[in-house]
Protein backbone atom coordinates (compact mmCIF):
# COMPACT_ATOMS: atom_id res chain seq x y z
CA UNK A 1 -10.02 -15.63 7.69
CA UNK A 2 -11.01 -12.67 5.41
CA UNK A 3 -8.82 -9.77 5.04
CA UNK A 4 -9.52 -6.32 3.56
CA UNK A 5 -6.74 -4.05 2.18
CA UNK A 6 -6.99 -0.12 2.74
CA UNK A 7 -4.31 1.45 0.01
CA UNK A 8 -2.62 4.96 1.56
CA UNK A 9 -1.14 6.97 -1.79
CA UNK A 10 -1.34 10.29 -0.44
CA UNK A 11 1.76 11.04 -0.45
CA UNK A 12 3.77 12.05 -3.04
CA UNK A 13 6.69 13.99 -4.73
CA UNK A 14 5.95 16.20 -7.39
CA UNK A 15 7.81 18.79 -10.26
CA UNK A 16 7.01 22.14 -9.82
CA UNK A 17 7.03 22.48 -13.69
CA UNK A 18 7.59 19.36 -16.10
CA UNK A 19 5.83 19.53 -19.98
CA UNK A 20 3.90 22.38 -19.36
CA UNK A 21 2.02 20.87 -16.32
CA UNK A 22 2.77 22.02 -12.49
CA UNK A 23 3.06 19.63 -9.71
CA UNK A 24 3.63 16.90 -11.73
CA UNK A 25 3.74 13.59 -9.88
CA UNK A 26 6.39 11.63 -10.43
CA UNK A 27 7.01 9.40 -7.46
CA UNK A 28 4.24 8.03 -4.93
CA UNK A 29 4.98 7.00 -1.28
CA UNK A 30 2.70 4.47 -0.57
CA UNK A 31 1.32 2.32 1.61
CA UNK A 32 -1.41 -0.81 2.60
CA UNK A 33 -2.77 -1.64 5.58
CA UNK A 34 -4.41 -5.07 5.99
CA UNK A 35 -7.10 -5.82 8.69
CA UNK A 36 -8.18 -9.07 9.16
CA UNK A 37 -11.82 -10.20 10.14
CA UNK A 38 -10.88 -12.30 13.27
CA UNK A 39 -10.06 -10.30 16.95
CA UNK A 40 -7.52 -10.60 19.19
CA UNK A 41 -8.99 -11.25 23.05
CA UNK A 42 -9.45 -7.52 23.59
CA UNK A 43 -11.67 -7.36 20.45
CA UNK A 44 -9.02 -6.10 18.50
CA UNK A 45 -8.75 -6.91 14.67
CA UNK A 46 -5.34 -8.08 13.57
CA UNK A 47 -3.76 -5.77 10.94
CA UNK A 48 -0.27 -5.56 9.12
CA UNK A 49 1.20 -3.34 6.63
CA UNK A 50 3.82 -2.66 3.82
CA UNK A 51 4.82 0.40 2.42
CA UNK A 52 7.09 1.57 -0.40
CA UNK A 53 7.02 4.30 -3.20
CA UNK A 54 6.65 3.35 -6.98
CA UNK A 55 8.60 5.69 -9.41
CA UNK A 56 5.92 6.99 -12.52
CA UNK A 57 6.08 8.95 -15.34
CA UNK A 58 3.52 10.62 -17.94
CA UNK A 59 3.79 7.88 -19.93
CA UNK A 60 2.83 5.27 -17.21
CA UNK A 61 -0.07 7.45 -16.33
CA UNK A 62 -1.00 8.06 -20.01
CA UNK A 63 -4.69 9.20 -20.55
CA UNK A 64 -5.46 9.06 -17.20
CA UNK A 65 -3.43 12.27 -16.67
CA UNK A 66 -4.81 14.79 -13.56
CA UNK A 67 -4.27 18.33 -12.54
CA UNK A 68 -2.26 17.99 -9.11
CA UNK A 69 -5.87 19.38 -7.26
CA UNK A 70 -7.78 17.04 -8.80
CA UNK A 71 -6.13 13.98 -7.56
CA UNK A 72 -7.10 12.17 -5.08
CA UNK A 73 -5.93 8.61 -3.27
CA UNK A 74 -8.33 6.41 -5.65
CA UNK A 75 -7.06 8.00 -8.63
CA UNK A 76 -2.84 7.87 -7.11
CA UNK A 77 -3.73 3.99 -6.12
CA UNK A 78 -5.25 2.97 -9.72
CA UNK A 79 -1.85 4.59 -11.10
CA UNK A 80 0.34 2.69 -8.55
CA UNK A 81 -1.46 -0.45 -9.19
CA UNK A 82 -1.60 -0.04 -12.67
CA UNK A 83 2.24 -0.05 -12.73
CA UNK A 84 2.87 -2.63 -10.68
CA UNK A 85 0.65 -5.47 -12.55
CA UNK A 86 -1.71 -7.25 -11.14
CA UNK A 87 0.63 -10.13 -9.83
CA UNK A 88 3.14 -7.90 -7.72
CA UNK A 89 -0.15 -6.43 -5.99
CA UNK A 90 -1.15 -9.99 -4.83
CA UNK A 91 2.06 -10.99 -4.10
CA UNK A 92 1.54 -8.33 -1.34
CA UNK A 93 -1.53 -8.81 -0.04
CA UNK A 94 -0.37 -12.19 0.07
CA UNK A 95 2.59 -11.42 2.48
CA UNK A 96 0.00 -9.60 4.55
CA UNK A 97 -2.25 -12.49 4.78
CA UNK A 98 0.97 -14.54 5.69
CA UNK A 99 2.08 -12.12 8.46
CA UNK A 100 -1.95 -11.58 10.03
CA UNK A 101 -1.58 -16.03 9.90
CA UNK A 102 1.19 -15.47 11.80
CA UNK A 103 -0.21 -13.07 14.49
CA UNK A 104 -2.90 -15.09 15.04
CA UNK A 105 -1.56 -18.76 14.86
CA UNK A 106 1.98 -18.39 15.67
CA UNK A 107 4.89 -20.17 14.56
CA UNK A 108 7.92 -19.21 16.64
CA UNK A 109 7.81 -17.55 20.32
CA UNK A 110 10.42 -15.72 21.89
CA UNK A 111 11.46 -16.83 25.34
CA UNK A 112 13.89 -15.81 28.36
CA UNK A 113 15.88 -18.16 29.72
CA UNK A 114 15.73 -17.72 33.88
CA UNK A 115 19.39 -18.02 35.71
């Protein structure tokens, strides 16, 4: 099973004014979506996500500093990454791997039990 990871950072909340730049990102609302290479048996790919938002400053973004309009997901996502370290990022694709496992070979069913 091979799994590719699509990273959603579009969204995020800014400071109108903060050191003499405008709409200044300082938190990020983001989220991955996982989609697995095997199909269900209407030819549809197993998927899972997580989302959360990762706090940032000027100082976590350091050099790589951007004018709000010339931001764009890849740029947001590096940040977000970069924050997080390289460990808590595969620590989450991980969990999605685990839950796509799941989905596909289950562990646990839920039943009804008839009168």
């Amino acid at each position: 099973m091979a799994n590719t990871y699509e990273w959603d950072c579009k969204t995020v909340d800014v400071y109108p004014e903060y050191e003499d730049h405008t709409d200044t990102v300082y938190n990020v609302h983001w989220r991955i979506n996982a989609q697995s290479d095997q199909q269900d048996a209407e030819g549809n790919h197993y998927t899972s996500s997580v989302y959360g938002t990762q706090s940032l400053s000027l100082d976590d973004i350091g050099t790589d500093f951007k004018p709000f309009e010339d931001l764009t997901n890849a740029v947001v996502t590096g940040w977000v990454e970069g924050i997080m370290g390289e460990e808590e990022v595969a620590n989450l694709k991980s969990a999605l791997d685990a839950k796509i496992s799941e989905e596909i070979t289950p562990t646990t069913e839920t039943k009804t039990i008839g009168e």
